[in-house]
Every structure is written in C-alpha cells, then in structure tokens.
Protein backbone atom coordinates (compact mmCIF):
# COMPACT_ATOMS: atom_id res chain seq x y z
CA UNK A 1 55.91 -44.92 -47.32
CA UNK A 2 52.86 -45.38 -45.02
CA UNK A 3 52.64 -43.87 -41.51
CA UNK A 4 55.42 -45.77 -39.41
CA UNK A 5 53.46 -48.56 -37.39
CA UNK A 6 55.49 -50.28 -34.62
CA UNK A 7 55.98 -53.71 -34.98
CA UNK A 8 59.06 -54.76 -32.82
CA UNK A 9 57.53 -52.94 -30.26
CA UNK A 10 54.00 -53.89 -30.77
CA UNK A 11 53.06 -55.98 -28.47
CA UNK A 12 55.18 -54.85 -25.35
CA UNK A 13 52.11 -53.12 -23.54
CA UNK A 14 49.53 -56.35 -23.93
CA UNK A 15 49.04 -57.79 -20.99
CA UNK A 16 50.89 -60.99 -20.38
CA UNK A 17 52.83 -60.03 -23.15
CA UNK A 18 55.77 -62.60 -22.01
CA UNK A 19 53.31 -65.89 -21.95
CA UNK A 20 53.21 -68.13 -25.09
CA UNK A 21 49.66 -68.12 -25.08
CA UNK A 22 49.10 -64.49 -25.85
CA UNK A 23 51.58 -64.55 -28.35
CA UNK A 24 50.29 -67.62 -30.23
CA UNK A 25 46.80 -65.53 -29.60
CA UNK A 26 48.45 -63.01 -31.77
CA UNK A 27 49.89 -64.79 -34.59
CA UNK A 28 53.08 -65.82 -32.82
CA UNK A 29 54.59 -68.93 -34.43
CA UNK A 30 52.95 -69.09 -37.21
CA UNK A 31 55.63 -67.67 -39.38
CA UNK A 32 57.88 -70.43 -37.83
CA UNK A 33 55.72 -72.89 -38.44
CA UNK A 34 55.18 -71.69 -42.33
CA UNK A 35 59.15 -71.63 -42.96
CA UNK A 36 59.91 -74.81 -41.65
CA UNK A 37 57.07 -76.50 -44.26
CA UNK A 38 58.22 -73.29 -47.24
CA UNK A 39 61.37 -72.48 -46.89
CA UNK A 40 64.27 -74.59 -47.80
CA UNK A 41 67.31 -73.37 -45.17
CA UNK A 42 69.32 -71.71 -48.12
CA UNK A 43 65.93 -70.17 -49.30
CA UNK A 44 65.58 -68.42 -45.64
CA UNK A 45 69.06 -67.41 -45.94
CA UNK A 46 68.39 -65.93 -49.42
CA UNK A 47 65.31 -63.98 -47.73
CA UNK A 48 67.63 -62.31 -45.23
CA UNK A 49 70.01 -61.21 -47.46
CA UNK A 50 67.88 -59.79 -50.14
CA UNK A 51 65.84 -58.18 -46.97
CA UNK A 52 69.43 -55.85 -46.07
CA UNK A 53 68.91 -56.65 -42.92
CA UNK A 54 72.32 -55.54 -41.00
CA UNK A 55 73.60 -56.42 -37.73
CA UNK A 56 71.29 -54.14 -35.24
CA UNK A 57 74.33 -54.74 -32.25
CA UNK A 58 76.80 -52.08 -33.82
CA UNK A 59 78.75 -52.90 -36.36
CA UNK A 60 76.34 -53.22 -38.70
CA UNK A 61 77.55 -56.20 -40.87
CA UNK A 62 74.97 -57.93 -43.36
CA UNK A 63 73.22 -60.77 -41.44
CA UNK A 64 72.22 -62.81 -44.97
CA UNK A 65 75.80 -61.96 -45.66
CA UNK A 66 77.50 -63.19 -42.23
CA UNK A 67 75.64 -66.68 -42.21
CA UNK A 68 77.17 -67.39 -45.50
CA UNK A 69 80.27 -67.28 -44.05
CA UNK A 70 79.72 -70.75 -42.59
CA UNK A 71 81.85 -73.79 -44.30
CA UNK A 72 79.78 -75.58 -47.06
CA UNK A 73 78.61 -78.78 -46.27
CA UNK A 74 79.54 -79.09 -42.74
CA UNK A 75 78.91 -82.38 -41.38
CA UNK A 76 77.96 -80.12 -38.37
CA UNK A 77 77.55 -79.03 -35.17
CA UNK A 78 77.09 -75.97 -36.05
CA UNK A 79 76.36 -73.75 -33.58
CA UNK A 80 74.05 -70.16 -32.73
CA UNK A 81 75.13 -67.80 -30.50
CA UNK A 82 72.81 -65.20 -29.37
CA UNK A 83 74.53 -61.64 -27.63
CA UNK A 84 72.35 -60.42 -25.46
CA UNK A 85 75.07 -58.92 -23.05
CA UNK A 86 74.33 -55.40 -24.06
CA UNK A 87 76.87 -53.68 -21.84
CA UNK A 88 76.75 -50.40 -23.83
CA UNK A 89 75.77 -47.32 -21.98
CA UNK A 90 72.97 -46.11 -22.18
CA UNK A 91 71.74 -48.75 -24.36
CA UNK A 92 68.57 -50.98 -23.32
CA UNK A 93 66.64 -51.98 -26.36
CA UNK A 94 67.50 -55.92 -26.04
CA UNK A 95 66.48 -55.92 -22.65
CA UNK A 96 63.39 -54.40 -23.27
CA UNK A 97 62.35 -56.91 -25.98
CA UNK A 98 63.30 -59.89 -23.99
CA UNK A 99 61.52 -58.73 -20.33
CA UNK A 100 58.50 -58.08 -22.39
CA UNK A 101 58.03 -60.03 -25.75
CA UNK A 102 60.52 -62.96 -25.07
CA UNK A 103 58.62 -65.08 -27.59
CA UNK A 104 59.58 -62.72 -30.57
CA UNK A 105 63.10 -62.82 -29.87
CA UNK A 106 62.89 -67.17 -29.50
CA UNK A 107 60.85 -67.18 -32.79
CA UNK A 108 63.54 -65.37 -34.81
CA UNK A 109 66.01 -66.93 -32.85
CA UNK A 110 64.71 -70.35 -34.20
CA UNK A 111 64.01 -68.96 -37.66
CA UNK A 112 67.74 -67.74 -37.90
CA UNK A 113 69.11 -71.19 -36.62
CA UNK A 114 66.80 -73.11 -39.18
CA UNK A 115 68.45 -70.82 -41.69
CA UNK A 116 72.01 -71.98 -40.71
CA UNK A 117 71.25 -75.41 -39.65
CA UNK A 118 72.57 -74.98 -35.70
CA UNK A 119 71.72 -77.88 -34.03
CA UNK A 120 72.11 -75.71 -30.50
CA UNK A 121 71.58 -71.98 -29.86
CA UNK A 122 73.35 -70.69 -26.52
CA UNK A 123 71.40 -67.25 -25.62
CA UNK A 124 74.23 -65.42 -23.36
CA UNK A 125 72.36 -62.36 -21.45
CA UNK A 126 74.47 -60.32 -19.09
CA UNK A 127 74.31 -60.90 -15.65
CA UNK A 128 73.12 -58.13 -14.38
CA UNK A 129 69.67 -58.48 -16.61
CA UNK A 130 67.77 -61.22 -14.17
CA UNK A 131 64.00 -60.16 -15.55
CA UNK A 132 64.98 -60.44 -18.48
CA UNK A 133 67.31 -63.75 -18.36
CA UNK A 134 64.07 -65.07 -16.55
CA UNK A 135 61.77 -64.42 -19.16
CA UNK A 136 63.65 -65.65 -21.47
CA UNK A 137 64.09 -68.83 -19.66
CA UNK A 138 60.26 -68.74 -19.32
CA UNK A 139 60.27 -68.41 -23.05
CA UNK A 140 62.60 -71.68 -23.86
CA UNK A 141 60.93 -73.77 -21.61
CA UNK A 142 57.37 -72.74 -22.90
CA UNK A 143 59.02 -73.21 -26.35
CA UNK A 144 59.99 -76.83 -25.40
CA UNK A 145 56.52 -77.65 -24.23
CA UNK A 146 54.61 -76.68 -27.24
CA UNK A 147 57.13 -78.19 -29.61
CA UNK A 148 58.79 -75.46 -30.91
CA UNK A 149 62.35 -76.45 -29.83
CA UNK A 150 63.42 -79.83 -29.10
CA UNK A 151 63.41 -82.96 -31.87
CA UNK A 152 61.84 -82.91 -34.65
CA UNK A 153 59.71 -79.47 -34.27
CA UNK A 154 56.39 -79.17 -35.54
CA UNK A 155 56.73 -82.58 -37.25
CA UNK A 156 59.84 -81.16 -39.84
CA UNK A 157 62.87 -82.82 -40.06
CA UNK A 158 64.65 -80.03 -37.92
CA UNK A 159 65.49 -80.11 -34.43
CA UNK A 160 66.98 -77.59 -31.99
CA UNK A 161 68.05 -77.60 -28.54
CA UNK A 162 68.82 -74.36 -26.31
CA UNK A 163 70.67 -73.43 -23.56
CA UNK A 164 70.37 -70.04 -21.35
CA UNK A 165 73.43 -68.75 -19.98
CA UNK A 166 74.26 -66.32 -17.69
CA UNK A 167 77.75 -63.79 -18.15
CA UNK A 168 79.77 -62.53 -15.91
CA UNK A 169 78.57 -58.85 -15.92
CA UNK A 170 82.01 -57.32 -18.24
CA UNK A 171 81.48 -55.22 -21.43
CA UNK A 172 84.19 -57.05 -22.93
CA UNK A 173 81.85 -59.98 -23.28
CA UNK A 174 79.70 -58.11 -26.00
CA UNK A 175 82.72 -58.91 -28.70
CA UNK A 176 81.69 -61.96 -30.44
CA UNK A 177 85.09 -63.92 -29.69
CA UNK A 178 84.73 -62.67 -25.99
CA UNK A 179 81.66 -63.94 -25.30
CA UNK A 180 82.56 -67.08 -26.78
CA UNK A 181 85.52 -67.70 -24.31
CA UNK A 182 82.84 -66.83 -21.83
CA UNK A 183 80.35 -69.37 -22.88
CA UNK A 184 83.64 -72.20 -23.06
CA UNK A 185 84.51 -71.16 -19.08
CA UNK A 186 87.62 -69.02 -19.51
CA UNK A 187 88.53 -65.62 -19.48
CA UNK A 188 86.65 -63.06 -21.84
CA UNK A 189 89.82 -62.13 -23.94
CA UNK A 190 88.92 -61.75 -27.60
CA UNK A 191 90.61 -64.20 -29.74
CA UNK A 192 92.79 -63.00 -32.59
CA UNK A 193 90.97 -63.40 -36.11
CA UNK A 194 91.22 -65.08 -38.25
CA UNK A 195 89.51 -67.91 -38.04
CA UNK A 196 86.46 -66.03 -37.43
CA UNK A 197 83.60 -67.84 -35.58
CA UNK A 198 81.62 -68.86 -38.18
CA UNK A 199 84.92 -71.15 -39.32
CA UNK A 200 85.93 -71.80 -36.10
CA UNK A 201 83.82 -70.78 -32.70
CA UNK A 202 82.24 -72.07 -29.49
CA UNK A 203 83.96 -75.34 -28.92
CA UNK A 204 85.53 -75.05 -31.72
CA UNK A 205 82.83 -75.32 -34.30
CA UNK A 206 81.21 -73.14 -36.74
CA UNK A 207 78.98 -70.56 -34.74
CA UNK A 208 77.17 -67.92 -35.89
CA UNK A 209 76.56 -64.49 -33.51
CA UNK A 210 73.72 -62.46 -33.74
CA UNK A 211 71.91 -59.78 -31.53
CA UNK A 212 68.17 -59.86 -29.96
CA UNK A 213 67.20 -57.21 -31.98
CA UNK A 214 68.69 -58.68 -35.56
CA UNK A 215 66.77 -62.18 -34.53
CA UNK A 216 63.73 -60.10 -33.64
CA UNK A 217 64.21 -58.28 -37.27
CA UNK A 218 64.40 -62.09 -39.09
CA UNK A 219 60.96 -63.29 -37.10
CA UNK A 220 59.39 -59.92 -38.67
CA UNK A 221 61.34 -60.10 -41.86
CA UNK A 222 59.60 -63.62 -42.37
CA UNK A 223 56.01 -62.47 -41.60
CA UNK A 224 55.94 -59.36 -43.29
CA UNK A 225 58.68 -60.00 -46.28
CA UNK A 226 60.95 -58.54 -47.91
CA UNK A 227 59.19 -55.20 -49.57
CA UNK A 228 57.75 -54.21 -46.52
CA UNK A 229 61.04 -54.21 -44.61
CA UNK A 230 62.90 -52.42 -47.63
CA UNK A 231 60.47 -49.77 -47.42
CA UNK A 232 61.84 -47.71 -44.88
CA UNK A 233 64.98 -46.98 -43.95
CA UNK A 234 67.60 -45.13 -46.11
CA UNK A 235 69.01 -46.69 -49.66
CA UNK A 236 72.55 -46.99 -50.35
CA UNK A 237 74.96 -44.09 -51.36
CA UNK A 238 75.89 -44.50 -54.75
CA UNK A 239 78.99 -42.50 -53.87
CA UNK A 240 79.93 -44.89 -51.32
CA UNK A 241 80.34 -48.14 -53.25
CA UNK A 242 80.94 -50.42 -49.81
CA UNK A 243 77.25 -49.14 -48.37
CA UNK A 244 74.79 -52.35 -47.97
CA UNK A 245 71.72 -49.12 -47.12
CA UNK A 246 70.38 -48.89 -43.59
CA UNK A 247 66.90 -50.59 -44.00
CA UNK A 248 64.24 -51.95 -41.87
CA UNK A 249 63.10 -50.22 -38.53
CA UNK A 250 64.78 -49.60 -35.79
CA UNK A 251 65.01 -49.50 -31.22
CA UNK A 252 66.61 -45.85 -30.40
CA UNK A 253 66.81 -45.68 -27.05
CA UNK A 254 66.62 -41.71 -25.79
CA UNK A 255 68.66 -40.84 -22.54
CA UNK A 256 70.25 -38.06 -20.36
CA UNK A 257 69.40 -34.69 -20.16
CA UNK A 258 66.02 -35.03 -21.87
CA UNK A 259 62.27 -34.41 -20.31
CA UNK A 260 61.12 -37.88 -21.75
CA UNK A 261 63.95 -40.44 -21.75
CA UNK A 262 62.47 -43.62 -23.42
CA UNK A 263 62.43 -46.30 -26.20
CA UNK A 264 61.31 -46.06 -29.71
CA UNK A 265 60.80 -47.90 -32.70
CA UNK A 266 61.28 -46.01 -35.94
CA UNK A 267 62.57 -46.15 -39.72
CA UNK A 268 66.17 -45.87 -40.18
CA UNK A 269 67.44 -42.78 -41.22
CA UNK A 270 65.57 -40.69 -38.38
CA UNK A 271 67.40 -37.42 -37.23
CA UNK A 272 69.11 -37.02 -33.72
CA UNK A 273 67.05 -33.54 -33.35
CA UNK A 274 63.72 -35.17 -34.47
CA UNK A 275 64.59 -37.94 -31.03
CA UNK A 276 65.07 -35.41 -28.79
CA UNK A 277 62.52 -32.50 -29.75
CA UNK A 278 59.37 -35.19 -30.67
CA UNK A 279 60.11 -38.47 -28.73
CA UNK A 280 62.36 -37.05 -25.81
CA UNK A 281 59.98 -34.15 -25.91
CA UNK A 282 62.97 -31.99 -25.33
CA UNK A 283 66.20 -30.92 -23.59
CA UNK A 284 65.29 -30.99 -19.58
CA UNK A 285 64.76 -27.90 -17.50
CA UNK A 286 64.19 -25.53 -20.07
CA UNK A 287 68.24 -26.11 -21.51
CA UNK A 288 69.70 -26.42 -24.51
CA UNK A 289 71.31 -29.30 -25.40
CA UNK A 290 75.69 -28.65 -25.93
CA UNK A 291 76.09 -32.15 -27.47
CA UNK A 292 74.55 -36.09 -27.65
CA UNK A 293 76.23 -39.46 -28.14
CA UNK A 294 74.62 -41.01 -31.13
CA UNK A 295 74.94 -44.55 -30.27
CA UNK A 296 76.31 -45.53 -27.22
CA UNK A 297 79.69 -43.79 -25.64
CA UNK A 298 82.05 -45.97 -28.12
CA UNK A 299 80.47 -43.86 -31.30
CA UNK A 300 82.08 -40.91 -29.93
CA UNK A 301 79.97 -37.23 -29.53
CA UNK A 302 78.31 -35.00 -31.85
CA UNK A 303 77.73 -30.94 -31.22
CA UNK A 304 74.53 -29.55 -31.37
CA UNK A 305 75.22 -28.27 -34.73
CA UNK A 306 75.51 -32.03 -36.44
CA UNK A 307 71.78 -32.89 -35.02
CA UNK A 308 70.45 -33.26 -38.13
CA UNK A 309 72.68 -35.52 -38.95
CA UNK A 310 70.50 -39.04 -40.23
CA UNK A 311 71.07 -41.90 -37.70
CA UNK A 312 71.56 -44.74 -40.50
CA UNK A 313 74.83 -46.34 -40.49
CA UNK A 314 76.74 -44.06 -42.10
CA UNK A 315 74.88 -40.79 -40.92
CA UNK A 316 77.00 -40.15 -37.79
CA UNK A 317 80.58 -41.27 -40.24
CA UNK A 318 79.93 -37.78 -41.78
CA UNK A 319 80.43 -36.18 -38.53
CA UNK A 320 83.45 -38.11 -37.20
CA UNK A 321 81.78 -40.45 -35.03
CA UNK A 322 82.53 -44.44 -35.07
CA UNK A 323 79.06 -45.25 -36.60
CA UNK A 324 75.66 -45.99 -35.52
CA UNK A 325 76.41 -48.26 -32.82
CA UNK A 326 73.44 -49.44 -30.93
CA UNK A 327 71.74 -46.23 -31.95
CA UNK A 328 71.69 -45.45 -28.12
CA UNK A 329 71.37 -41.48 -28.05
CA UNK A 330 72.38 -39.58 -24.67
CA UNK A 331 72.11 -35.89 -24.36
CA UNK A 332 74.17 -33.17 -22.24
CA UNK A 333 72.99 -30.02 -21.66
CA UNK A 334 74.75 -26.75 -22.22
CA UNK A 335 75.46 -26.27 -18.30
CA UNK A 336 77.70 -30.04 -18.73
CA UNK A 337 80.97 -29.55 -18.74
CA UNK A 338 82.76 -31.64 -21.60
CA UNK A 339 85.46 -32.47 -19.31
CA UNK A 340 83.22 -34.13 -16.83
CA UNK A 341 81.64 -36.35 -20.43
CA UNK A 342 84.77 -37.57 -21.18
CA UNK A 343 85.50 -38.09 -17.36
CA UNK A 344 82.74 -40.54 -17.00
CA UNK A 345 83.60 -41.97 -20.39
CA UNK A 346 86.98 -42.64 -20.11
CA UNK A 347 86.57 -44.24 -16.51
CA UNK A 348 84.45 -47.03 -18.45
CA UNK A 349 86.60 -47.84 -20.83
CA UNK A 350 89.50 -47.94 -18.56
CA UNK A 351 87.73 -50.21 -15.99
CA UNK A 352 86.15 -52.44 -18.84
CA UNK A 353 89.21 -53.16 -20.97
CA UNK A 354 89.84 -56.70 -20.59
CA UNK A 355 93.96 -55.78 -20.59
CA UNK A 356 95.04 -58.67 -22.81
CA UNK A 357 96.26 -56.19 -25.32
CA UNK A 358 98.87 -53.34 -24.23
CA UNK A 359 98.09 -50.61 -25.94
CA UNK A 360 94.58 -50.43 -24.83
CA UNK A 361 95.57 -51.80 -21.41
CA UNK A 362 97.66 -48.84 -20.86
CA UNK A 363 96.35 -46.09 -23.15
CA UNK A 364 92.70 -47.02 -21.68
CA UNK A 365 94.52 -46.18 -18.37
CA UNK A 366 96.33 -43.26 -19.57
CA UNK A 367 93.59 -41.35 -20.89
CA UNK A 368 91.72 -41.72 -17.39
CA UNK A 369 94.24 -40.44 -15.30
CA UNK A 370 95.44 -37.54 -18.34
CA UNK A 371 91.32 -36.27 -17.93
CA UNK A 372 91.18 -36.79 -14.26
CA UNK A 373 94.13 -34.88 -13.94
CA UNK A 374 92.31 -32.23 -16.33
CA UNK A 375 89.49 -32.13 -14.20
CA UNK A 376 91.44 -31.94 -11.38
CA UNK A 377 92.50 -28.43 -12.56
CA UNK A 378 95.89 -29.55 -12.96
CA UNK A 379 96.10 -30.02 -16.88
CA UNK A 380 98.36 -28.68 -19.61
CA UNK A 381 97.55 -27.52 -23.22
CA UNK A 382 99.88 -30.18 -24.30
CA UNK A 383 97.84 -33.00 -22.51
CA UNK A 384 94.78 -32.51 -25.08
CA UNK A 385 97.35 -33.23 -28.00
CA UNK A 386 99.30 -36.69 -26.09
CA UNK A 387 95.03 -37.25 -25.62
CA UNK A 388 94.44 -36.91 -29.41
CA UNK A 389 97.53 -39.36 -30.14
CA UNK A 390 96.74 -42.03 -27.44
CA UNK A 391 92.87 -42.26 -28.99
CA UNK A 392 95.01 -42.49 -32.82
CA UNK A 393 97.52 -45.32 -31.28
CA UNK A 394 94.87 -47.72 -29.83
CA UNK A 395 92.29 -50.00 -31.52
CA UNK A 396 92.02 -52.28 -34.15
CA UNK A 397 91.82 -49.83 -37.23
CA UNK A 398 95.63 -48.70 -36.22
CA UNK A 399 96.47 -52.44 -36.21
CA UNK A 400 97.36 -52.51 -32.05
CA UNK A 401 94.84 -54.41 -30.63
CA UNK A 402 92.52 -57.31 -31.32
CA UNK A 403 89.20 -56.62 -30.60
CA UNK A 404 87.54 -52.60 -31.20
CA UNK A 405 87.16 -51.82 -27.89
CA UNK A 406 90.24 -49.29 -27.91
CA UNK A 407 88.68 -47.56 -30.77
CA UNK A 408 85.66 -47.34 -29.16
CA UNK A 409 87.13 -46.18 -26.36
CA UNK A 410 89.64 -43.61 -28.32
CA UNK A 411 86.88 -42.39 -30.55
CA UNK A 412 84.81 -40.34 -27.82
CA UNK A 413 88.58 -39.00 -26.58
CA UNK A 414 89.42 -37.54 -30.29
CA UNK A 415 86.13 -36.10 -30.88
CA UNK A 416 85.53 -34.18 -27.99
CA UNK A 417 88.63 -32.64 -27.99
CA UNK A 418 88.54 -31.45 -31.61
CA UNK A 419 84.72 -30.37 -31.22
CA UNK A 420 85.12 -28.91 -28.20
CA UNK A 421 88.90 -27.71 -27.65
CA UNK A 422 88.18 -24.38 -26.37
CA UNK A 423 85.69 -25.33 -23.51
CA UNK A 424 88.89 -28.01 -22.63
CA UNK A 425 91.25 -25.19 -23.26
CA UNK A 426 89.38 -22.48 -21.17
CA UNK A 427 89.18 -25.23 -17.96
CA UNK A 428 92.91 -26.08 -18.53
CA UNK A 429 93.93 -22.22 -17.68
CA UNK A 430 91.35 -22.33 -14.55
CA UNK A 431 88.04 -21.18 -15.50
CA UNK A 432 86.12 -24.00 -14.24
CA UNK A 433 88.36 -26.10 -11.66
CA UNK A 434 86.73 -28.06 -8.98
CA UNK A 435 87.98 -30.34 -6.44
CA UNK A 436 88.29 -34.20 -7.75
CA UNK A 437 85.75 -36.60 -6.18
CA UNK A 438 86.42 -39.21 -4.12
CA UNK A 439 85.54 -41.79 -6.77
CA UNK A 440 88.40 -39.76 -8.71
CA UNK A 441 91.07 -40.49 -5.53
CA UNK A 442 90.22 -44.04 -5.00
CA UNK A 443 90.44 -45.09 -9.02
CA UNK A 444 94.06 -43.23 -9.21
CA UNK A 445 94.72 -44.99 -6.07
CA UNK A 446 93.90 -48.35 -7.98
CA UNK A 447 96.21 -47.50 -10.66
C-alpha cells in the first residue's frame, strides 16, 4: 500500500472548513450528485457491502450487511437514524468530524439514506455537544438551500427530509433501541430484540442506525471506490470463519497519560504501542505506561505487555478485551493505581445504567461500592472473586440483560482483576490505602 494519506480528516484544518461553499470548492457533493444519476439504490447498497465497510460505533457489524436487513418492498417510511451521542469515554472522533467538516458527514448521510430509500433521517447528537449540534444544523439548512435535501434533489426522483435532534445527555442513549425511545419522547430503556429496528424502529417503522464516522466512510467509499478502501486495513482470518476483515481507515482518538493526546486517522490494523510512542509521542513525564484501554472503558484494559496487539476488530479479542470499540485508546502510567482505574470506571457504569434490567441495575451498583470499599482500604481477598462473578452474571452474552451495557461494564471489572490481581491483592492487605474522597462518601450515600 501507498503512504497512508488522510482523507476523513482532510479537510478539518481549511479554513471555513464547516461552510458549504468550501466544501463544494473541494469536490464536496459531487459524489452525491454522481450516485443519484449512477447508482441504482440496490447498486449503492451492493458498493457498501463489497467495500467491508463495518460499523465504526463499536460493534462492528457489516453496514452493506445491516441495510439489507430492511423488509423487501416496503411501501415505506422507512426511516435513518444517525448516532451521534458518543457518550463513550474518552472517545471524540464524531464530534470532531461534525464541529469541523459537517458537510462530509450530511453527504454520506444522504448517500446512505439514498441507499435504503429513507424518506427522513433524524441525526440525534448528545446534548452536551452544542458546536457540534450547531454545525450540523448549519450543515442541514445549507443542505436544504442548495438542493441537496428536500424534494426531488438535484432533479432525481429522490427526496429527503431531516430533522436535528438534541438527547438528553445519558450513555444509555448510544444503544440503537435507546436512542430510538429517545427520539419517540420516552425513557431511554433499550427495547428487547427481536424485532430489531430495521423491522420495526422509530415510530414503528423500518429504521436503519448508523454512526458519523460509518456515514463519513460511505461519502468516501463512493468517491474513492471500492479498491482503494480495501487496501488498507487487515484481511480476514481464515481461522476465524465469522471475520468480515477490518478494512478501510480509521479515527483513534489518543488520551490520558500521554505527552500528545490527540486524533488520528490511520489504516486499520495499527498497533496500540505504535499510537502512543509515534502519534501520542509518548507516555507523559518521562513514565512508563502500566496499561491502556483500547477502545473506550467498555472494551476492558490491556497490560503493557499486549501493546502490540493490532487494533482491528478482533486484535484486542486475543487479549481478553470486548473488541475494538470506538478504538478510543487511554493510557495509565505505572505510578496509577489499578484500583483507582476501575474506581473511576465502575462509577460510570453504575451512574449510566439505565436500571430497567436487574442484574445490571444492581451488579452495576455492586461492583461500585465492592471497589470503593477496596479503595477505601477496607477490602477482602474474597471481594476480587464475588467481582470476577458479578462482571460473568451481567450482560447480554450471559443472557441477563437486554442491551450490552452490563458487559461493557463487567468486561473492564474481569480484566483488571485477572491482569492485575497482585497490585489488587497487595492494596487489599494495606500497602497502598488512602482515605476515600468525598465524591466516594456522597455516591455511597446515594445508594
């Protein structure tokens, strides 16, 4: 392959980068404009899936693949949901793409709703993202001005209306099903599945959810075809007959204790050391790093050792972690205690589950209060093992819950225990007790 040359990323440091007439400067649109005159919708959808484009907003599914799903000749609505809640720690590559190249992300958003025939696309960005909901809105109504969205567009026989909406600032709302029951006006509880959303989902009607970053993938998958985006990236394992390959490029965003924490665009299959030593230029302070998250807390954590490990989506599987995730690294040095990791980890999870389901309700809870007890210099040996089987009880892969946050939030819990049981060990008989923090007093008080 040829050097690496940013493209999702290209245009973030061009000066009015958000405005639709520097993008259109810059080629923006035309690829749009080409499909809709080219490209029959099943032919788009074709292009996708022979691309291996997969799901850039953790799981990882096929995109061709998922908007297949959708009920053969529907006499329609159908409907396009676009996540851009992006509530994982640590994670900001979305945000970054829709504060400064909004355009991208509408033109593969339109591309991908051509492919499925949505007659609406609802773009749901957290609440807490206000640039970025703004320049998206920006976007849209630029969009509608030029004739880009609206009836009819560009003369073709398709025609799209959007709608921006705002969340309500929980993590919860980044499952598909949750942020549906957001978008309808009710609670974010995940809904039970099946019917999945493409049979049955906002309002009832087939929907289709996708990420910024997989829409932003489509717009370049469109320009630049299918060859170039299978050039990079890592092929699938023959030895692993369920793996779709991990192709195209991809956002890693670099944070913690690191001297450069930023956002890069790079082929799949990069290592975790390569992110830290080149692009993160390094552990901070002149440390070495104990340990990193590979892709956002849910993933789980990897020792120093498993660096090398490929970050594709089944690199950081080998290792024991959930997957890729959102490819969201974060690095702790070798003065971080584990305990204080998991502290901060499991204090998300507990505040963030939604509590429909018991077992992650409770065990969310439970794992808190077992670490902050840990912390607290008042742990036993035997908590680390009712730790271990709390994070095996929850989620949806034990069949207890119905949405994966209780895996994600178990995950982190089993791994740093098994990869780091003697640092938890050694601060259980009193090496390294501290005093809890107030933030530690008021959340037991809350429970």
């Amino acid at each position: 392959m040829a050097k690496f040359e940013p493209v999702l990323l290209k245009r973030i440091a061009v000066d009015h980068s958000d405005s639709i007439g520097t993008y259109m400067a810059d080629g923006g649109y035309r690829g749009l404009t080409r499909a809709l005159k080219e490209y029959s919708p099943g032919q788009l959808v074709d292009l996708v899936k022979n691309s291996g484009l997969r799901g850039r907003g953790g799981a990882g599914f096929p995109t061709g693949l998922k908007w297949t799903f959708l009920p053969k000749d529907h006499p329609g609505p159908i409907y396009f949901c676009v996540n851009a809640d992006e509530s994982e720690p640590c994670t900001f590559n979305n945000r970054v793409l829709m504060e400064k190249d909004p355009h991208q992300v509408l033109e593969g958003i339109i591309l991908s709703c051509y492919a499925v025939q949505a007659s609406k696309v609802f773009i749901y960005v957290r609440y807490e993202y206000g640039p970025a909901y703004r320049a998206m809105e920006m976007a849209v109504r630029q969009a509608y001005e030029k004739g880009f969205l609206g009836k009819n567009i560009k003369g073709s026989p398709y025609s799209l209306d959007a709608v921006m909406h705002r969340g309500a600032a929980a993590y919860i709302c980044g499952e598909e099903t949750g942020l549906i029951e957001s978008l309808e006006g009710k609670r974010a509880w995940p809904r039970i599945k099946p019917p999945f959303p493409a049979v049955e989902g906002a309002f009832r009607k087939p929907t289709i959810v996708n990420n910024i970053e997989t829409v932003a993938c489509v717009k370049q998958i469109v320009d630049l075809g299918v060859d170039w985006f299978k050039s990079m990236g890592v092929p699938p394992n023959p030895a692993i007959p369920r793996d779709a390959g991990s192709y195209g490029p991809k956002l890693y965003c670099i944070s913690g204790h690191v001297q450069n924490p930023c956002l890069v665009e790079l082929p799949m299959g990069i290592t975790m050391r390569e992110l830290i030593d080149v692009h993160g230029q390094g552990v901070w302070k002149g440390r070495k790093a104990k340990g990193g998250i590979p892709g956002g807390i849910s993933m789980g954590v990897m020792t120093e050792k498993e660096f090398d490990i490929p970050l594709d989506f089944n690199g950081p599987g080998t290792v024991g972690c959930l997957g890729l995730g959102t490819a969201a690294v974060t690095v702790f040095d070798d003065q971080t205690s584990i305990v204080d990791v998991l502290y901060n980890i499991c204090r998300f999870f507990a505040h963030e589950s939604c509590g429909q389901c018991t077992p992650c309700r409770e065990g969310t809870s439970w794992m808190f209060k077992m670490v902050g007890r840990i912390r607290n210099g008042h742990g036993r040996k035997e908590d680390l093992n009712i730790l271990e089987e709390v994070g095996n009880q929850i989620g949806i892969m034990p069949g207890t819950t119905i949405c994966g946050l209780a895996d994600g939030a178990g995950w982190p819990v089993k791994n740093a225990i098994r990869k780091f049981r003697q640092e938890f060990e050694t601060y259980i008989q009193g090496g390294e007790s501290r005093k809890p923090l107030v933030g530690l007093q008021m959340a037991q008080a809350s429970h």
